[in-house]
PDB file of N, CA and C in Angstrom:
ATOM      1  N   UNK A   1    -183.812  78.938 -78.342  1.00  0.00           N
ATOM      2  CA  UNK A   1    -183.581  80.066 -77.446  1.00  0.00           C
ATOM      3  C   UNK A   1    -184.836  80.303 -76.612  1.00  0.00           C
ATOM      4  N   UNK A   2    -184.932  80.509 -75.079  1.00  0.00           N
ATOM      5  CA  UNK A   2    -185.973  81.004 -74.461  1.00  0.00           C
ATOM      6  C   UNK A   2    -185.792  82.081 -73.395  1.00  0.00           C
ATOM      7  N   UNK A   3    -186.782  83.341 -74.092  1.00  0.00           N
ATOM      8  CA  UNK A   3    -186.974  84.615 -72.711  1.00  0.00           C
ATOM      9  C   UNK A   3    -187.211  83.875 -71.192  1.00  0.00           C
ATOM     10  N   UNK A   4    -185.727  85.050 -71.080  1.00  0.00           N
ATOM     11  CA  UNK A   4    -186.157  84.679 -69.403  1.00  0.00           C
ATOM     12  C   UNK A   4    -186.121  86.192 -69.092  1.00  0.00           C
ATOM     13  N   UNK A   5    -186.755  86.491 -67.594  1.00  0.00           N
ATOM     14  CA  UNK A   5    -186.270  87.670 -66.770  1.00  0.00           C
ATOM     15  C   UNK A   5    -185.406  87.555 -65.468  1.00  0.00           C
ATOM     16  N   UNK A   6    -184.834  88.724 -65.143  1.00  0.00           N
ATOM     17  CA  UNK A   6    -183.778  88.774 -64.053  1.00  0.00           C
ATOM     18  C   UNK A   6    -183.461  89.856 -63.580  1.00  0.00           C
ATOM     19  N   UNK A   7    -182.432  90.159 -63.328  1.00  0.00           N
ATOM     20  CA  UNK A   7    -181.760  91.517 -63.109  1.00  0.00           C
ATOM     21  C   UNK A   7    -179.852  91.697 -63.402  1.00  0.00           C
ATOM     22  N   UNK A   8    -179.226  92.906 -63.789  1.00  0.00           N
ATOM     23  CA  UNK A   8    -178.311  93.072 -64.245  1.00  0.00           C
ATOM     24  C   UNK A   8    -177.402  92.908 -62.662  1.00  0.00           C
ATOM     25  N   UNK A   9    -176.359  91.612 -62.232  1.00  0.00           N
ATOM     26  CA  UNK A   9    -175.860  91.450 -61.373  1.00  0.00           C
ATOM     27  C   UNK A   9    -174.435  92.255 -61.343  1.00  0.00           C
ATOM     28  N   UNK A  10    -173.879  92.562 -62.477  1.00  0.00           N
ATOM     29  CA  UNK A  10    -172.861  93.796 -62.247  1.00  0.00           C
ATOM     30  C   UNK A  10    -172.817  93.672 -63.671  1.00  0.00           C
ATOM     31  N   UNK A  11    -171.918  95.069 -63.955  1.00  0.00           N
ATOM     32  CA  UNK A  11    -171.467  95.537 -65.448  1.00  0.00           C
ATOM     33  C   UNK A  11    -170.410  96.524 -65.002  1.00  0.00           C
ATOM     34  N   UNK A  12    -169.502  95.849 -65.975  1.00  0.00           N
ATOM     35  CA  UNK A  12    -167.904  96.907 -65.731  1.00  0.00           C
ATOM     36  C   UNK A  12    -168.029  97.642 -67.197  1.00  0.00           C
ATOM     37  N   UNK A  13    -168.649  98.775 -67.398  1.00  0.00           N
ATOM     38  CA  UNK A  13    -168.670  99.570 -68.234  1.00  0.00           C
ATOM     39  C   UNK A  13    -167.587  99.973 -69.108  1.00  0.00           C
ATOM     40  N   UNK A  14    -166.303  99.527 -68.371  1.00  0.00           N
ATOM     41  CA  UNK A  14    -165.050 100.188 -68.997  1.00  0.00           C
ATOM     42  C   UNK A  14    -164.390  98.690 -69.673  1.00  0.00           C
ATOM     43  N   UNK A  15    -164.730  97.525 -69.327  1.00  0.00           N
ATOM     44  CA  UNK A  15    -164.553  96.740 -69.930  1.00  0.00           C
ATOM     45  C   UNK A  15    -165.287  95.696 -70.908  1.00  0.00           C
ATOM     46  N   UNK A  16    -166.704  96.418 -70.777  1.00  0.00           N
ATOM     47  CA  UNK A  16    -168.125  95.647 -71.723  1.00  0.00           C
ATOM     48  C   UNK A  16    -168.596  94.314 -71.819  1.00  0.00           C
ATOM     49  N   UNK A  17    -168.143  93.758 -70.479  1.00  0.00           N
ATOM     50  CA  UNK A  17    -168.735  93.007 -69.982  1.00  0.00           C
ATOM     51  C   UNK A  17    -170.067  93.162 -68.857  1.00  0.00           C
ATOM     52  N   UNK A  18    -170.514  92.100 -68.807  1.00  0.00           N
ATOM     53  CA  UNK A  18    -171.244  91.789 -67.135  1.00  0.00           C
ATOM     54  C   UNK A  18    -172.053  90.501 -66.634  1.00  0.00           C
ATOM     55  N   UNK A  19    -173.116  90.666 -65.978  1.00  0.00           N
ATOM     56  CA  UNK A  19    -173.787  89.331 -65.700  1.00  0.00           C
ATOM     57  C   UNK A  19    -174.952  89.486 -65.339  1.00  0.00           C
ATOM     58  N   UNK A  20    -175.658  88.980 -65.832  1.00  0.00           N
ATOM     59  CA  UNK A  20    -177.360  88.911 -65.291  1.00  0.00           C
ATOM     60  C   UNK A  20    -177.734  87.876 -64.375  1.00  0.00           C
ATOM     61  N   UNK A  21    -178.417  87.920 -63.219  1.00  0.00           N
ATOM     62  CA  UNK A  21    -178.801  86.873 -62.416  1.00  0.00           C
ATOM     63  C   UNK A  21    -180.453  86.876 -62.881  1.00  0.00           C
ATOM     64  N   UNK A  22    -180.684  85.309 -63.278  1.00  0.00           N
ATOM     65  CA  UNK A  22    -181.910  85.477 -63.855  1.00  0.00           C
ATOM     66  C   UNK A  22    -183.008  85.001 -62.347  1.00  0.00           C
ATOM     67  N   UNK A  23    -184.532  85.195 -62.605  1.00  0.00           N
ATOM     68  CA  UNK A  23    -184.913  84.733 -61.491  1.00  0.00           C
ATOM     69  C   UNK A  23    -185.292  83.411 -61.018  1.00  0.00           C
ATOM     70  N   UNK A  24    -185.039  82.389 -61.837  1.00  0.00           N
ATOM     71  CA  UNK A  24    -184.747  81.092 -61.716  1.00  0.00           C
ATOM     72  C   UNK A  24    -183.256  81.043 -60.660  1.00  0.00           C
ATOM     73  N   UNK A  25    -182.568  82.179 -60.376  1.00  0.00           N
ATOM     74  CA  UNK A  25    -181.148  82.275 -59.886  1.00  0.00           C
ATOM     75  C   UNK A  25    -179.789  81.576 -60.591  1.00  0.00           C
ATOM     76  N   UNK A  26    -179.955  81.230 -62.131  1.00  0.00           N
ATOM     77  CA  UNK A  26    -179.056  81.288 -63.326  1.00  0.00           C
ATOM     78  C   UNK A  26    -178.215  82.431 -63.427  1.00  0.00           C
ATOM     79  N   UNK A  27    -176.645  82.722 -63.228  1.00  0.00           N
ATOM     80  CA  UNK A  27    -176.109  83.831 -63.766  1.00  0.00           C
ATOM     81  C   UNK A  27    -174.974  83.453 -64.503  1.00  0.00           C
ATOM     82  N   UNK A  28    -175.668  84.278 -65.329  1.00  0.00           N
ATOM     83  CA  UNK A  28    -174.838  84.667 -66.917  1.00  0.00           C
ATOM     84  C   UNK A  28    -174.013  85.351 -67.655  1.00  0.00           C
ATOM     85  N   UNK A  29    -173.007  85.344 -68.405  1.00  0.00           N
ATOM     86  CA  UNK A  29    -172.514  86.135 -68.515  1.00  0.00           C
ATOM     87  C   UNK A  29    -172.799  87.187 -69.836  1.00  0.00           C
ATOM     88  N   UNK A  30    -173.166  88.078 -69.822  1.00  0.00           N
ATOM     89  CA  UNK A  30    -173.241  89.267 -71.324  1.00  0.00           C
ATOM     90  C   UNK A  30    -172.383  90.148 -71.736  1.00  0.00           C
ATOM     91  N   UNK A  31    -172.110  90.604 -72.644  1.00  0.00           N
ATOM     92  CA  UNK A  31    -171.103  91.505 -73.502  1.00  0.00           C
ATOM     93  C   UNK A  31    -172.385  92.736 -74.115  1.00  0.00           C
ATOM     94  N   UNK A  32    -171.718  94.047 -73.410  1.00  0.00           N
ATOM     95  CA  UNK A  32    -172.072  95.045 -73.831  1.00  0.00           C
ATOM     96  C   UNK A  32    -172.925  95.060 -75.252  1.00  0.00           C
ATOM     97  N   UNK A  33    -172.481  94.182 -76.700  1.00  0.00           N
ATOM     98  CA  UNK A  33    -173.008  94.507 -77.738  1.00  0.00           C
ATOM     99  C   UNK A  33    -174.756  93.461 -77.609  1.00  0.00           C
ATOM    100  N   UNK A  34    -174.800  92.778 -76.287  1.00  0.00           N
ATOM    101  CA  UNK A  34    -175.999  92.115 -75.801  1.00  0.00           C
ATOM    102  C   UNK A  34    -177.162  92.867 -75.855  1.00  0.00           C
ATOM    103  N   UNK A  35    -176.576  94.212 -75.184  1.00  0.00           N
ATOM    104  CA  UNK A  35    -177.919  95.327 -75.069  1.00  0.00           C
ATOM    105  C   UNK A  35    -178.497  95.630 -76.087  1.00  0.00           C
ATOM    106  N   UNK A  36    -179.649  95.410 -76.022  1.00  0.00           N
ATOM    107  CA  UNK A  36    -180.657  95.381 -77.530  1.00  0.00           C
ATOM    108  C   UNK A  36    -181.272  97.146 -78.047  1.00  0.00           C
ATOM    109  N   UNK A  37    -180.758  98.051 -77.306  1.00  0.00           N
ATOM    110  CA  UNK A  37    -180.977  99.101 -77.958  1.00  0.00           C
ATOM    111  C   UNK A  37    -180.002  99.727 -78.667  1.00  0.00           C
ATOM    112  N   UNK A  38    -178.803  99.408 -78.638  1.00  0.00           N
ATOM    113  CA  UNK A  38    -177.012  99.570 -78.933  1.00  0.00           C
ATOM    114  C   UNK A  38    -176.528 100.414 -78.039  1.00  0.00           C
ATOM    115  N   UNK A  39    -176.890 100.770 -77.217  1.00  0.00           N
ATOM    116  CA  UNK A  39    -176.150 101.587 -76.235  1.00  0.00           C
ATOM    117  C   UNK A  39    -174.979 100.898 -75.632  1.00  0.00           C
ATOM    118  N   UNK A  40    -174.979 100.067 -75.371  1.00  0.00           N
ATOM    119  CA  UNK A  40    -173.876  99.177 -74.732  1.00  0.00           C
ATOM    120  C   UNK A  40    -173.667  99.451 -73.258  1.00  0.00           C
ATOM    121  N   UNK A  41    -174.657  99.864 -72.752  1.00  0.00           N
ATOM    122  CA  UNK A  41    -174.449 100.194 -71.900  1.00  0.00           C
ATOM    123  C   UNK A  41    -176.062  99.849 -70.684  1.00  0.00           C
ATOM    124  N   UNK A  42    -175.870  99.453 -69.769  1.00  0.00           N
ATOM    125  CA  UNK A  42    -177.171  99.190 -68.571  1.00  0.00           C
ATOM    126  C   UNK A  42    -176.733  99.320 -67.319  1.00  0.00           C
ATOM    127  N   UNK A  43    -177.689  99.826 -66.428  1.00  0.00           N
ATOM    128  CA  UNK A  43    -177.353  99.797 -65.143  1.00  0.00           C
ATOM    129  C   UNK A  43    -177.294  98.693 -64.094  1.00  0.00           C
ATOM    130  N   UNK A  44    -176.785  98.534 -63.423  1.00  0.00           N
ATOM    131  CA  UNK A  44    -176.651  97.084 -62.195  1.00  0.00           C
ATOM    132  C   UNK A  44    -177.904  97.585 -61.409  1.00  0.00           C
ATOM    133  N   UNK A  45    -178.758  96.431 -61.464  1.00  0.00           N
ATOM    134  CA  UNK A  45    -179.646  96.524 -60.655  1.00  0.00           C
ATOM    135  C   UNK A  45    -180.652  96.628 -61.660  1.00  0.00           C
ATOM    136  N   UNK A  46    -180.823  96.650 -63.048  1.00  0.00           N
ATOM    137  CA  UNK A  46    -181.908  96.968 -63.598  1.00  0.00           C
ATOM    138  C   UNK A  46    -182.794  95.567 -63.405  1.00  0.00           C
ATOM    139  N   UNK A  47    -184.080  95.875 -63.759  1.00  0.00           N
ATOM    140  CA  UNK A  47    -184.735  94.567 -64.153  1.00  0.00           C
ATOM    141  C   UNK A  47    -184.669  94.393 -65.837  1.00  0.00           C
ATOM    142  N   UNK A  48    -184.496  93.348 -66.274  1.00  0.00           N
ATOM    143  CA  UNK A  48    -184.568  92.571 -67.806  1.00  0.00           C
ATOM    144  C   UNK A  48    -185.076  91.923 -68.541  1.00  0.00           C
ATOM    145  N   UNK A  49    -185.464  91.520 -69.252  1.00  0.00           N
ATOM    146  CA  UNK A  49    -185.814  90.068 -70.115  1.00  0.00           C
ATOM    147  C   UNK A  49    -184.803  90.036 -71.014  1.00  0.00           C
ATOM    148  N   UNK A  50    -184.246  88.577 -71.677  1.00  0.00           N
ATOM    149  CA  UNK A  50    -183.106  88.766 -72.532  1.00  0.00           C
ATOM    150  C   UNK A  50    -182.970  86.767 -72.907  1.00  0.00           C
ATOM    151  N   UNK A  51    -182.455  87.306 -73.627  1.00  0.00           N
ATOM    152  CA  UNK A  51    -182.566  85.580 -74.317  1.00  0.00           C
ATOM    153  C   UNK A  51    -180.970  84.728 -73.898  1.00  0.00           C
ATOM    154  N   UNK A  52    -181.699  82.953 -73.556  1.00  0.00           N
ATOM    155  CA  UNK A  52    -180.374  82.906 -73.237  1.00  0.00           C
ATOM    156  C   UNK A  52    -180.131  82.110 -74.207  1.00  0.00           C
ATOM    157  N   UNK A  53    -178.864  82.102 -74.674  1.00  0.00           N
ATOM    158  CA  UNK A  53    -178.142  81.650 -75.785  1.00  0.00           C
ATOM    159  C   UNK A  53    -176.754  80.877 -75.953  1.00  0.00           C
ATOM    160  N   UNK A  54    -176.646  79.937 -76.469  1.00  0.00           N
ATOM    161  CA  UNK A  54    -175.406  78.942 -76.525  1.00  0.00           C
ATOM    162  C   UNK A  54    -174.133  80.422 -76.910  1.00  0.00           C
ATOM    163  N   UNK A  55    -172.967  80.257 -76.175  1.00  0.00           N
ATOM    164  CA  UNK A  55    -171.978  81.481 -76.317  1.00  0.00           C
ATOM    165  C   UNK A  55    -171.023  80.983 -76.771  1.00  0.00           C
ATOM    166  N   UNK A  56    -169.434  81.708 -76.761  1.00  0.00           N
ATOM    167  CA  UNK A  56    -168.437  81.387 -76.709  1.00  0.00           C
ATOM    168  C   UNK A  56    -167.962  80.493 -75.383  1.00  0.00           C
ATOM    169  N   UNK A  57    -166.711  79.718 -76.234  1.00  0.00           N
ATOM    170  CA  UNK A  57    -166.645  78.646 -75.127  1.00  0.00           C
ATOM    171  C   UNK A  57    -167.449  77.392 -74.529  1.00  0.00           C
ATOM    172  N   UNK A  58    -168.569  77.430 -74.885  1.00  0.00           N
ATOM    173  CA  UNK A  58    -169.575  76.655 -74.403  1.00  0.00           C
ATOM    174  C   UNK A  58    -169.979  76.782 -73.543  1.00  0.00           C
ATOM    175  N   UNK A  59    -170.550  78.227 -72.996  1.00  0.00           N
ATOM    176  CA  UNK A  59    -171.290  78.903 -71.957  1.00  0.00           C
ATOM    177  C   UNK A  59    -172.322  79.193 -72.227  1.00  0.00           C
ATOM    178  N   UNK A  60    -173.863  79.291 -71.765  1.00  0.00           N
ATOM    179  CA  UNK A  60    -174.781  79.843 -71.974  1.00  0.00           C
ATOM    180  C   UNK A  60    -174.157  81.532 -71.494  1.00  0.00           C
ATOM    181  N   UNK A  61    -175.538  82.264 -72.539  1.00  0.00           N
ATOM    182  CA  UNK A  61    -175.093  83.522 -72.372  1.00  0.00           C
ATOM    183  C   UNK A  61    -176.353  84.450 -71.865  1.00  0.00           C
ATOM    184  N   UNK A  62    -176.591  85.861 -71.901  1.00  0.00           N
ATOM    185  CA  UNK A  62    -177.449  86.214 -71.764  1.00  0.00           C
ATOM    186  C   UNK A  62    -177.569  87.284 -73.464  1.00  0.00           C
ATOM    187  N   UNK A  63    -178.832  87.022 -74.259  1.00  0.00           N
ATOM    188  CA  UNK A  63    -178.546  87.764 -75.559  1.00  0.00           C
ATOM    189  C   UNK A  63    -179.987  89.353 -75.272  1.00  0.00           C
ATOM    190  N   UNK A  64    -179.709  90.347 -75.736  1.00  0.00           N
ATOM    191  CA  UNK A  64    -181.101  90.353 -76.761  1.00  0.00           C
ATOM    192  C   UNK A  64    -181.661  91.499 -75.749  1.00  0.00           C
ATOM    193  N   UNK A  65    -180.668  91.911 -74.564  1.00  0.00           N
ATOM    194  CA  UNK A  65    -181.384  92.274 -73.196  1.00  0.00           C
ATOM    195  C   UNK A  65    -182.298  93.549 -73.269  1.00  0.00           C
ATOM    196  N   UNK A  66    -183.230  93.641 -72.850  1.00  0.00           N
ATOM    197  CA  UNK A  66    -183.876  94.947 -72.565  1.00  0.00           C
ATOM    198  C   UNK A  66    -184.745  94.987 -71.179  1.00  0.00           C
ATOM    199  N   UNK A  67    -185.266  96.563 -71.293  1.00  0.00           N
ATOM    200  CA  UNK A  67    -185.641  96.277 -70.058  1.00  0.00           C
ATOM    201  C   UNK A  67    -186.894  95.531 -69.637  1.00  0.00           C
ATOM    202  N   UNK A  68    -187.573  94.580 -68.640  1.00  0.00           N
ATOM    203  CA  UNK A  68    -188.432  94.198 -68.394  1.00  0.00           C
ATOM    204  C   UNK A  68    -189.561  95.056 -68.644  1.00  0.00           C
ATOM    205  N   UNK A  69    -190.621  94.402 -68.999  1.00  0.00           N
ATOM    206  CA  UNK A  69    -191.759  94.989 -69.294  1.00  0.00           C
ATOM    207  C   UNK A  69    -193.334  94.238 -68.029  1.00  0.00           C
ATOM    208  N   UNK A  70    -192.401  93.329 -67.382  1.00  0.00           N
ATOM    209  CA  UNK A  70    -193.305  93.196 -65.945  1.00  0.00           C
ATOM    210  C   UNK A  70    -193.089  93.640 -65.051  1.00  0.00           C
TER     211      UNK A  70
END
């Protein structure tokens, strides 16, 4: 697994999904229970760091997310 940073490219709150565009320009897809404080919840547009991780399906994912600390 390796930290990357990015930003939250949308999140449908009502369905607990979304996607991070990392800044390599990788986008990913995450599930609400991703957010590493349990809130399940982040804003579009935040900045991140978050781990990316082999998923369902055989997708990389985005895991682990919080907010950037650069």
């Amino acid at each position: 697994m390796r930290r990357s940073a990015g930003s939250v490219a949308s999140f449908d709150e009502r369905a607990g999904w979304g996607r991070v565009r990392g800044d390599d320009g990788q986008e990913l897809f995450f599930h609400c229970t991703a957010v590493a404080d349990g809130s399940r919840s982040i804003a579009q547009g935040a900045r991140v760091d978050y781990e990316v991780v082999p998923g369902h399906l055989g997708r990389w994912e985005a895991w682990d997310i919080e907010p950037a600390r650069r």
